[in-house]
C-alpha atoms as a PDB file:
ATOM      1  CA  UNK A   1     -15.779   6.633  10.871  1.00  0.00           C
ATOM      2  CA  UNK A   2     -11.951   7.177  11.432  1.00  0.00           C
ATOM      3  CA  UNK A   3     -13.056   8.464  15.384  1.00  0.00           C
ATOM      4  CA  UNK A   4     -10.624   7.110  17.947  1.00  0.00           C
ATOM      5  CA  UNK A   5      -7.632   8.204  15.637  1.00  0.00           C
ATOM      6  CA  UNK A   6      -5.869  11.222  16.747  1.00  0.00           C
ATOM      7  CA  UNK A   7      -2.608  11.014  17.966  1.00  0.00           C
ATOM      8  CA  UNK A   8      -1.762   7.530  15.804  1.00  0.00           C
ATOM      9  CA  UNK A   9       1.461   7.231  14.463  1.00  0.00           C
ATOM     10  CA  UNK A  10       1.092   6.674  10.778  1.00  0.00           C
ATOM     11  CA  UNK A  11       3.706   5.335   8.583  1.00  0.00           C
ATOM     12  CA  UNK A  12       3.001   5.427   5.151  1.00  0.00           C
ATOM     13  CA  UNK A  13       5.307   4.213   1.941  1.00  0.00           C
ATOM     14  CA  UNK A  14       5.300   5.439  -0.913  1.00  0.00           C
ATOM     15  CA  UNK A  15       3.880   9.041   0.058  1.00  0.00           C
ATOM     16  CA  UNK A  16       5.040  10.966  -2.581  1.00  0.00           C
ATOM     17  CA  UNK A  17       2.684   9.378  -5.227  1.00  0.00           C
ATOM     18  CA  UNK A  18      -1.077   9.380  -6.171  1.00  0.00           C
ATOM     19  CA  UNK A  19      -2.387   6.897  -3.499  1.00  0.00           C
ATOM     20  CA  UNK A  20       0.236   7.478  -0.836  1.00  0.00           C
ATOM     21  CA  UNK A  21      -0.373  11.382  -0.873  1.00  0.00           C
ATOM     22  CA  UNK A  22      -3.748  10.821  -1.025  1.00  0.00           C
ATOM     23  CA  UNK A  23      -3.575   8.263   2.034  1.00  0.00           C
ATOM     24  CA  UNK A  24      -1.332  10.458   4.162  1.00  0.00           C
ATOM     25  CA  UNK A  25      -3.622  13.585   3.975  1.00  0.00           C
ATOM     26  CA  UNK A  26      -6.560  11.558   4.721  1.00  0.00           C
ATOM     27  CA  UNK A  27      -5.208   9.796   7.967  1.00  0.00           C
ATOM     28  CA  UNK A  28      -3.354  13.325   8.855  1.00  0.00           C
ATOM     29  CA  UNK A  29      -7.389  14.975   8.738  1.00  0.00           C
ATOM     30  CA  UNK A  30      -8.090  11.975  10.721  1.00  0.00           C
ATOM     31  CA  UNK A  31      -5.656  13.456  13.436  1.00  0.00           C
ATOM     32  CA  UNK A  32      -2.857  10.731  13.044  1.00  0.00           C
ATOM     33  CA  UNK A  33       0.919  11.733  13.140  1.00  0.00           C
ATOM     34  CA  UNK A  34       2.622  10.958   9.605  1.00  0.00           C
ATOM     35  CA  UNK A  35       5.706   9.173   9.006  1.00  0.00           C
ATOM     36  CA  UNK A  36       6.659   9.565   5.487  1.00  0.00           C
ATOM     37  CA  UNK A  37       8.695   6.909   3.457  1.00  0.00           C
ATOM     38  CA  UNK A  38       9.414   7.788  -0.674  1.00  0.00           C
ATOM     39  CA  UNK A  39      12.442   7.657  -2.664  1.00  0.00           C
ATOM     40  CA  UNK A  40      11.414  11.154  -3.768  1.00  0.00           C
ATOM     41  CA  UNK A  41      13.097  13.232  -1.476  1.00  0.00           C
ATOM     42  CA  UNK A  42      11.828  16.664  -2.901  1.00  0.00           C
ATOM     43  CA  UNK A  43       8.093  15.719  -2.874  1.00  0.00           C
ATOM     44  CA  UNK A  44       8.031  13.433  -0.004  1.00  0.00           C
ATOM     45  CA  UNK A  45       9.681  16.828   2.094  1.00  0.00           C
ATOM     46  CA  UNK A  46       6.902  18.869   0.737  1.00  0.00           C
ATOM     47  CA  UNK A  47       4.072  16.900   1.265  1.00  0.00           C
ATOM     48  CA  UNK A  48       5.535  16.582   5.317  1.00  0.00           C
ATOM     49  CA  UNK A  49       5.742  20.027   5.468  1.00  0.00           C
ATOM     50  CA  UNK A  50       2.522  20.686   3.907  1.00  0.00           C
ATOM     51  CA  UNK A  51       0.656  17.992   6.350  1.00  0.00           C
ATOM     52  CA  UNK A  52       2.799  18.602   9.362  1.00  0.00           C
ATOM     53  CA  UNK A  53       4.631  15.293   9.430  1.00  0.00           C
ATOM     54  CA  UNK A  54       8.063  14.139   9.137  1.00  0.00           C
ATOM     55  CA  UNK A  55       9.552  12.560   6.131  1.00  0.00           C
ATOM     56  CA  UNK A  56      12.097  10.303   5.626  1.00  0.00           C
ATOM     57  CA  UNK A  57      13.898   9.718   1.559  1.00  0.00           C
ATOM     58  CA  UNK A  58      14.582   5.408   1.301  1.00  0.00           C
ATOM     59  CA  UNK A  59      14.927   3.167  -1.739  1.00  0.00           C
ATOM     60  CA  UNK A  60      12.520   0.543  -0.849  1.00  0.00           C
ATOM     61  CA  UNK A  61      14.320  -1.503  -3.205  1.00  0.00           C
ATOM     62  CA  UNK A  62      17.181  -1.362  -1.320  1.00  0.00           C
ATOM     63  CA  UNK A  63      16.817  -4.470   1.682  1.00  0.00           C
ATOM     64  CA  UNK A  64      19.501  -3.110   3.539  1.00  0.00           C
ATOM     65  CA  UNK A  65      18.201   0.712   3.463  1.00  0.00           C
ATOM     66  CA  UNK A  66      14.778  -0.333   4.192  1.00  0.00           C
ATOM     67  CA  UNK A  67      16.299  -2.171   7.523  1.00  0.00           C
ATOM     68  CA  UNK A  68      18.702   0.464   8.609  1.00  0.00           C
ATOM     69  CA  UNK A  69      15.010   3.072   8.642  1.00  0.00           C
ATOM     70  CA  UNK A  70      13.369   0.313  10.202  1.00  0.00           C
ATOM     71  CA  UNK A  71      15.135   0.348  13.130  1.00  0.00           C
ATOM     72  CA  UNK A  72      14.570   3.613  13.839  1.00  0.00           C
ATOM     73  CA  UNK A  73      10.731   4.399  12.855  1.00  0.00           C
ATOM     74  CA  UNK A  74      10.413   3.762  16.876  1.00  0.00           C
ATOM     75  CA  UNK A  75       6.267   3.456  18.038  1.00  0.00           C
ATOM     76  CA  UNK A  76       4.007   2.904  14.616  1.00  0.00           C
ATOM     77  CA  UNK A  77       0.193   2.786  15.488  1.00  0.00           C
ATOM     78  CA  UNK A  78      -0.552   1.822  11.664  1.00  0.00           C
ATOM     79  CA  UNK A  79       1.411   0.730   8.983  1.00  0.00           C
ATOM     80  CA  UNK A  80       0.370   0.975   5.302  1.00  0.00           C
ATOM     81  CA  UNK A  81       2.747  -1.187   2.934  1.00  0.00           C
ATOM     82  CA  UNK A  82       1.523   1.147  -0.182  1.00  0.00           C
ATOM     83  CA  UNK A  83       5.386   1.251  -2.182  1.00  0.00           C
ATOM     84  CA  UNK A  84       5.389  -0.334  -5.532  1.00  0.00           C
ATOM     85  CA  UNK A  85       6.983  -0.263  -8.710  1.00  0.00           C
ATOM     86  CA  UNK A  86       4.910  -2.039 -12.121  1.00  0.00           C
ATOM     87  CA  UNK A  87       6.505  -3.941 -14.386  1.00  0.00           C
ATOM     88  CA  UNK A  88       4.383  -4.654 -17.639  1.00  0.00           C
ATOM     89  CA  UNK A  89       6.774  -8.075 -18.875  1.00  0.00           C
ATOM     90  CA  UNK A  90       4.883 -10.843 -19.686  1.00  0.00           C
ATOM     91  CA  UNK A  91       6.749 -14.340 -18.746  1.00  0.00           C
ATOM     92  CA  UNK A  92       8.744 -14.639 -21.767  1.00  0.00           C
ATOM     93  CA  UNK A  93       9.730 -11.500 -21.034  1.00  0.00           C
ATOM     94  CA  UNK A  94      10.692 -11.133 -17.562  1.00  0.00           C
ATOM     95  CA  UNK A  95      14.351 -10.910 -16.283  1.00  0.00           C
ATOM     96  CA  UNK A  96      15.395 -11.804 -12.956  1.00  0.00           C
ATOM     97  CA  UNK A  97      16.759  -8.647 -12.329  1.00  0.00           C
ATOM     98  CA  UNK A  98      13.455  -7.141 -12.814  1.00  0.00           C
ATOM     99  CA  UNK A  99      11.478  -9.592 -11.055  1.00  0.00           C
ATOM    100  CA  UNK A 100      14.045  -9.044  -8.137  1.00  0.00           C
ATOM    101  CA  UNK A 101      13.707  -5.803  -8.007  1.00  0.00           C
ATOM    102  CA  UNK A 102       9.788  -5.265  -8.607  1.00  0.00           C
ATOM    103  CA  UNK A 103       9.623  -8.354  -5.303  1.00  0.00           C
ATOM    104  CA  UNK A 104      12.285  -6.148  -3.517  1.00  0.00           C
ATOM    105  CA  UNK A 105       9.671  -3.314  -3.581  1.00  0.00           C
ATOM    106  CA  UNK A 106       6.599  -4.504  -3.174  1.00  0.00           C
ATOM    107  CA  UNK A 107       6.863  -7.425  -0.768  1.00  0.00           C
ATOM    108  CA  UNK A 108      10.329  -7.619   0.855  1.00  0.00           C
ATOM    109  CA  UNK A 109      10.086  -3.977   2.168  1.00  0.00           C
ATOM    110  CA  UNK A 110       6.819  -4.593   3.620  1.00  0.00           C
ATOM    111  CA  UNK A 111       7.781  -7.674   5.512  1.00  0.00           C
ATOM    112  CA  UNK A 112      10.358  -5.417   7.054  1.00  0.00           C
ATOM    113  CA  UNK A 113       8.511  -3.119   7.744  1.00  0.00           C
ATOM    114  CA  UNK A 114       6.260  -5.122   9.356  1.00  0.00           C
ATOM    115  CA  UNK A 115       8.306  -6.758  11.754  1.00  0.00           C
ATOM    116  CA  UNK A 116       9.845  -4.178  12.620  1.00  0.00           C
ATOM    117  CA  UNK A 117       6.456  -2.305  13.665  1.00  0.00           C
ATOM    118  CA  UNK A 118       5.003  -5.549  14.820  1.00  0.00           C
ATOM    119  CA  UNK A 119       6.468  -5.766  18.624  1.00  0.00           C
ATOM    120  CA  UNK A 120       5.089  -2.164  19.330  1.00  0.00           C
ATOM    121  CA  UNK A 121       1.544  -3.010  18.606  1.00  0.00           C
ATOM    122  CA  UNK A 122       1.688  -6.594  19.921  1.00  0.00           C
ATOM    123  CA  UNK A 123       3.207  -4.685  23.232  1.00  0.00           C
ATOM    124  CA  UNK A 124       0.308  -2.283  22.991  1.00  0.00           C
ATOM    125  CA  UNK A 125      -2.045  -4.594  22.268  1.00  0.00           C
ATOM    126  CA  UNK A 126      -3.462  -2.239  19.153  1.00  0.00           C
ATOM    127  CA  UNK A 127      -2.202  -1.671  15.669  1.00  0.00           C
ATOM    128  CA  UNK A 128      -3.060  -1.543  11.789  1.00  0.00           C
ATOM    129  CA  UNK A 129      -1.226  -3.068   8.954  1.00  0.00           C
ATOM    130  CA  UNK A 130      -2.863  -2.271   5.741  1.00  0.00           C
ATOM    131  CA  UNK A 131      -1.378  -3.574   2.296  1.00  0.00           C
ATOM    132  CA  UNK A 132      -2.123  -2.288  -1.185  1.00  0.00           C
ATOM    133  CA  UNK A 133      -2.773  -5.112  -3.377  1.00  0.00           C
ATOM    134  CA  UNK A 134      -3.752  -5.073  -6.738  1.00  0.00           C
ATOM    135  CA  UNK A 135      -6.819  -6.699  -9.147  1.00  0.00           C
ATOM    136  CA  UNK A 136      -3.691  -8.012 -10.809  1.00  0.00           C
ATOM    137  CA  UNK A 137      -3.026 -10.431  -7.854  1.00  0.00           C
ATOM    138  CA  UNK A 138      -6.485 -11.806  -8.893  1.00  0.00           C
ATOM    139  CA  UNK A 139      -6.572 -11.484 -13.025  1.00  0.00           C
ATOM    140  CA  UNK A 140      -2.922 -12.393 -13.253  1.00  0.00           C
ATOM    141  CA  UNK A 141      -2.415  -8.886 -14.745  1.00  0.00           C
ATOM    142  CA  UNK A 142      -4.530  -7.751 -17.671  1.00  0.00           C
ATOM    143  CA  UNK A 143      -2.102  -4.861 -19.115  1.00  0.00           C
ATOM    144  CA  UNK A 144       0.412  -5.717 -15.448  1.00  0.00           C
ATOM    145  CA  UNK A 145       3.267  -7.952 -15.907  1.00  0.00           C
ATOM    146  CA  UNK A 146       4.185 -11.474 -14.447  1.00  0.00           C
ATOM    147  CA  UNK A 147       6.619 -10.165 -11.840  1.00  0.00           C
ATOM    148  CA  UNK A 148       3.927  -7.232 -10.590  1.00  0.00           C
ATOM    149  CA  UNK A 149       1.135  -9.627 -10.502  1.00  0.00           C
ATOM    150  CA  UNK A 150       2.928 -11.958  -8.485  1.00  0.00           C
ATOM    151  CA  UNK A 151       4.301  -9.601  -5.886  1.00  0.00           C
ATOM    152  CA  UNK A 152       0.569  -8.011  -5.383  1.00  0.00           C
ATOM    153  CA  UNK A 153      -0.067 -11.658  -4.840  1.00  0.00           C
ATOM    154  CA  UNK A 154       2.183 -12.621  -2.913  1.00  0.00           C
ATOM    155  CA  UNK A 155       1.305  -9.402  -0.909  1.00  0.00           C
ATOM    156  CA  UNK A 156      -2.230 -10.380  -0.223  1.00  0.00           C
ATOM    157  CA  UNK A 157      -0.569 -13.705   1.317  1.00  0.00           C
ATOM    158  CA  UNK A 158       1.773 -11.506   3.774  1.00  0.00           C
ATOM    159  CA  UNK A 159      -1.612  -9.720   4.547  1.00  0.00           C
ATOM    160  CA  UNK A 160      -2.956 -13.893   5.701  1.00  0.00           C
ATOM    161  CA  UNK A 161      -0.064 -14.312   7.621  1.00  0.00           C
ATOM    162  CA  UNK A 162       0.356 -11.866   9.756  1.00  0.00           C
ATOM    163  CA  UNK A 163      -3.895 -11.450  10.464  1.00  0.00           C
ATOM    164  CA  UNK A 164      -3.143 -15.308  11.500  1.00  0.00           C
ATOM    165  CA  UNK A 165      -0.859 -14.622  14.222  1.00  0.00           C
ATOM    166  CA  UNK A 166      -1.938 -11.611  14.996  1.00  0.00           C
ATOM    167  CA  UNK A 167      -5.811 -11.713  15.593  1.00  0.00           C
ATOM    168  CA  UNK A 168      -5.648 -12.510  19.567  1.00  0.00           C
ATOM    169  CA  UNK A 169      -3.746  -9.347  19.881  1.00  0.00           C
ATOM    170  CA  UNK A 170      -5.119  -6.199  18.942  1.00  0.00           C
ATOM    171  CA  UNK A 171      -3.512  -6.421  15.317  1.00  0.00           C
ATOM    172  CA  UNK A 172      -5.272  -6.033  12.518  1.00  0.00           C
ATOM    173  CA  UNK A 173      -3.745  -6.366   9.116  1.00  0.00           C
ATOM    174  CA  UNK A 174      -5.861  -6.527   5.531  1.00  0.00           C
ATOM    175  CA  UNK A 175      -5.275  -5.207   2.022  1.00  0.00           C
ATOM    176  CA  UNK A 176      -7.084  -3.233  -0.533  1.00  0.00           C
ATOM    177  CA  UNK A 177      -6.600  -4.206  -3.919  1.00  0.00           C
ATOM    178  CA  UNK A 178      -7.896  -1.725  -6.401  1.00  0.00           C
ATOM    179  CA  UNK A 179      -7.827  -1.705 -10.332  1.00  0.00           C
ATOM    180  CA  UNK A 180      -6.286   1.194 -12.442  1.00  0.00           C
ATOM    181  CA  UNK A 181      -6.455   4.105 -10.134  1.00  0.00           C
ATOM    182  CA  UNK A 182      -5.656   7.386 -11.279  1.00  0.00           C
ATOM    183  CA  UNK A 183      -2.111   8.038 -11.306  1.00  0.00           C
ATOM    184  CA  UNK A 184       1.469   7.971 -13.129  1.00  0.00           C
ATOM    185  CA  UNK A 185       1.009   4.107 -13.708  1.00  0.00           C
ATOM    186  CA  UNK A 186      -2.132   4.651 -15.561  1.00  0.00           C
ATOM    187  CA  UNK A 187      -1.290   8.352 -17.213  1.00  0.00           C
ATOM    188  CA  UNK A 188       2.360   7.217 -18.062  1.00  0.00           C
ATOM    189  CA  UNK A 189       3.233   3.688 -17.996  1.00  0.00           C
ATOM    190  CA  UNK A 190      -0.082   2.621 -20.156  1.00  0.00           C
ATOM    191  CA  UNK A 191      -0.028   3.627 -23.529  1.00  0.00           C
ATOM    192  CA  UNK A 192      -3.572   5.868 -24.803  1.00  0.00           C
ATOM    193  CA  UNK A 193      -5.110   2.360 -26.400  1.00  0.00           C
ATOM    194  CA  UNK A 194      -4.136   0.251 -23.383  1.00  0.00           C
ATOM    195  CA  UNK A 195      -6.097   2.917 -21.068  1.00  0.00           C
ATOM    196  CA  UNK A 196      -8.688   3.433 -23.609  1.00  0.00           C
ATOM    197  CA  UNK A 197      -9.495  -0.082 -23.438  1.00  0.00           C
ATOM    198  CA  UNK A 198      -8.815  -1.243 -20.043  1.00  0.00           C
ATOM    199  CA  UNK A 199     -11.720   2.323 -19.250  1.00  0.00           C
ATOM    200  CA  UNK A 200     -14.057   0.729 -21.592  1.00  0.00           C
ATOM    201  CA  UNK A 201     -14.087  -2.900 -19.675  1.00  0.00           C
ATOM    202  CA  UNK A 202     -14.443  -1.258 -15.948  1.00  0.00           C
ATOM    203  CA  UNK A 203     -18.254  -1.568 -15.926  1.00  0.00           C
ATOM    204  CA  UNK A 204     -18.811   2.103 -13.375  1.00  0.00           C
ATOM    205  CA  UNK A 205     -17.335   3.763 -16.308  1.00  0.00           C
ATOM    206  CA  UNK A 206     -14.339   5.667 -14.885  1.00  0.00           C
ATOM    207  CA  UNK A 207     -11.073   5.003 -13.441  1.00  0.00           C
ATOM    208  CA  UNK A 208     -10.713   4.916  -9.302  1.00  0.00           C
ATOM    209  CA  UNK A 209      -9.683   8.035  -7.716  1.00  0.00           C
ATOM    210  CA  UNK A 210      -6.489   7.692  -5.128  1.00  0.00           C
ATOM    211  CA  UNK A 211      -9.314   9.683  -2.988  1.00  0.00           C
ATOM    212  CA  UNK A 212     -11.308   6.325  -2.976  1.00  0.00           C
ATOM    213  CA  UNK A 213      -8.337   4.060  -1.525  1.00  0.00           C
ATOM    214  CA  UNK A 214      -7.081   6.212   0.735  1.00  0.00           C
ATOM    215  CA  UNK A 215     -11.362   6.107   2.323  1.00  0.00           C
ATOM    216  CA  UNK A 216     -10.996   2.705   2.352  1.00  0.00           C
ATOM    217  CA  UNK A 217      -7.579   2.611   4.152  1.00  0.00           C
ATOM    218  CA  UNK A 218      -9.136   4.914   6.762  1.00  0.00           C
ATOM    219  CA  UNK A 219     -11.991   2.551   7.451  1.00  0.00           C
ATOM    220  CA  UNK A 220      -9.538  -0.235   7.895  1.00  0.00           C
ATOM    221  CA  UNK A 221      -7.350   1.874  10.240  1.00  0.00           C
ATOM    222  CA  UNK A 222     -10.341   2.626  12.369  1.00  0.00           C
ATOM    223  CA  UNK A 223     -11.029   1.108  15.886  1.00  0.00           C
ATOM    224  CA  UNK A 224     -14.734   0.190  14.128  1.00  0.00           C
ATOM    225  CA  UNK A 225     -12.565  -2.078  11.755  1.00  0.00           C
ATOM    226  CA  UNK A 226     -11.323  -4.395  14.799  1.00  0.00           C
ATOM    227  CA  UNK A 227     -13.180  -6.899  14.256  1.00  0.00           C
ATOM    228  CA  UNK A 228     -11.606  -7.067  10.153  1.00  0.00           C
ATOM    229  CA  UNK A 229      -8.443  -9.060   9.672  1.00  0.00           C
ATOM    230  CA  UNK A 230      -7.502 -11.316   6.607  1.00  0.00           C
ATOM    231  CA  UNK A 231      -9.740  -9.084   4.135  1.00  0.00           C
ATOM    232  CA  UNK A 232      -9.311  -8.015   0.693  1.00  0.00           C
ATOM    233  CA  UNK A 233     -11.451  -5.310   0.069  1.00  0.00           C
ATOM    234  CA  UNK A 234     -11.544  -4.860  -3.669  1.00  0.00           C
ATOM    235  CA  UNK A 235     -12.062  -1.894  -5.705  1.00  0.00           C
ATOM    236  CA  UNK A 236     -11.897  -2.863  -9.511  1.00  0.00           C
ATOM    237  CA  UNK A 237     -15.066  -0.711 -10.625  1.00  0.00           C
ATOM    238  CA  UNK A 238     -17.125  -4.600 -10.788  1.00  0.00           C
ATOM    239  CA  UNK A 239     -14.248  -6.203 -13.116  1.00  0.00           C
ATOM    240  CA  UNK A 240     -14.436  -8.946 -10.564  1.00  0.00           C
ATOM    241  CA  UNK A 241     -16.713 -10.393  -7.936  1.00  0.00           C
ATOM    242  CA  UNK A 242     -16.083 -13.096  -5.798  1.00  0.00           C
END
């Protein structure tokens, strides 16, 4: 499936964590060379050294940061957006601070990242941007806050927008949005009731493994995925069909 990938250059956000460890090692196996962005300097450095890629520690909340490593990623092949930070507020109680920072994250560093890989692939006429999304961009956020469900929204719209100018060029660029995937958001930022009921409405039973997004982001960065822009491929466990 992910044939025709060796020698990509992969940059993946967010690497230090669940999905984006379990992302890098699967594009890495693939044959792709990694470009690791986390805030986690210590794990992000191990999990380079461990695949053979080089790592680099950012804020992603931090505009200015996230520009100043732009600028010097150089060639990117494929881009997944995969950084964010959940905020459970409801409306009422959301603060703009928070919603700043949680858009900061999860949408602003993307689009910089994104234009700043964008000219590269356009030049080359080949290139991936993948976005993770969220079920919450659909639901509005079942046990997710206004200001994450918004930004995994508003996410899913960068995903349109760049597919739209992009398609006539060799640029691909779609999201996966999955639903309570196994990692610190579900093990420590749900309490035991919220995850024992959230498990019992997911009709398969079970929580999604980081294994399963980081398959699906390998399909999407494969040249047999060319022909996919402007998707959402969901993977919610059958919460939600459309």
């Amino acid at each position: 499936m992910a044939g025709g990938l060796h020698g990509k250059r992969a940059l993946v956000t967010g690497s230090a964590g669940a999905i984006g460890s379990a992302v890098a090692r699967a594009l890495r196996a693939a044959g792709c060379e990694l470009l690791l962005l986390d805030r986690d300097a210590v794990a992000n450095n191990a999990l380079a050294a461990a695949l053979g890629g080089e790592a680099m520690a950012v804020d992603l909340g931090d505009a200015a940061a996230v520009a100043a490593v732009a600028g010097t990623v150089g060639t990117v092949d494929i881009l997944v957006n995969n950084a964010g930070i959940l905020s459970n507020s409801k409306i009422a109680a959301t603060e703009l601070e928070d919603w700043r920072q949680v858009q900061a994250v999860n949408v602003e560093a993307a689009l910089i990242l994104s234009k700043a890989v964008l000219p590269h692939m356009r030049a080359r006429r080949w290139g991936r941007i993948i976005n993770l999304s969220s079920y919450a961009a659909k639901s509005g956020g079942l046990t997710a806050g206004t200001a994450y469900s918004v930004s995994k929204a508003a996410l899913i719209g960068l995903t349109f927008s760049i597919a739209r100018e992009t398609a006539g060029e060799g640029v691909t660029a779609n999201a996966v949005a999955p639903a309570y995937v196994m990692s610190r958001m579900i093990s420590e930022q749900l309490t035991p009731a919220q995850r024992a009921a959230q498990l019992a409405a997911i009709p398969v039973g079970r929580f999604c493994d980081p294994e399963e997004v980081a398959h699906a982001v390998l399909f999407l960065a494969s040249p047999l995925a060319g022909f996919i822009t402007g998707e959402v491929i969901d993977m919610n466990g059958g919460l939600h069909f459309d």
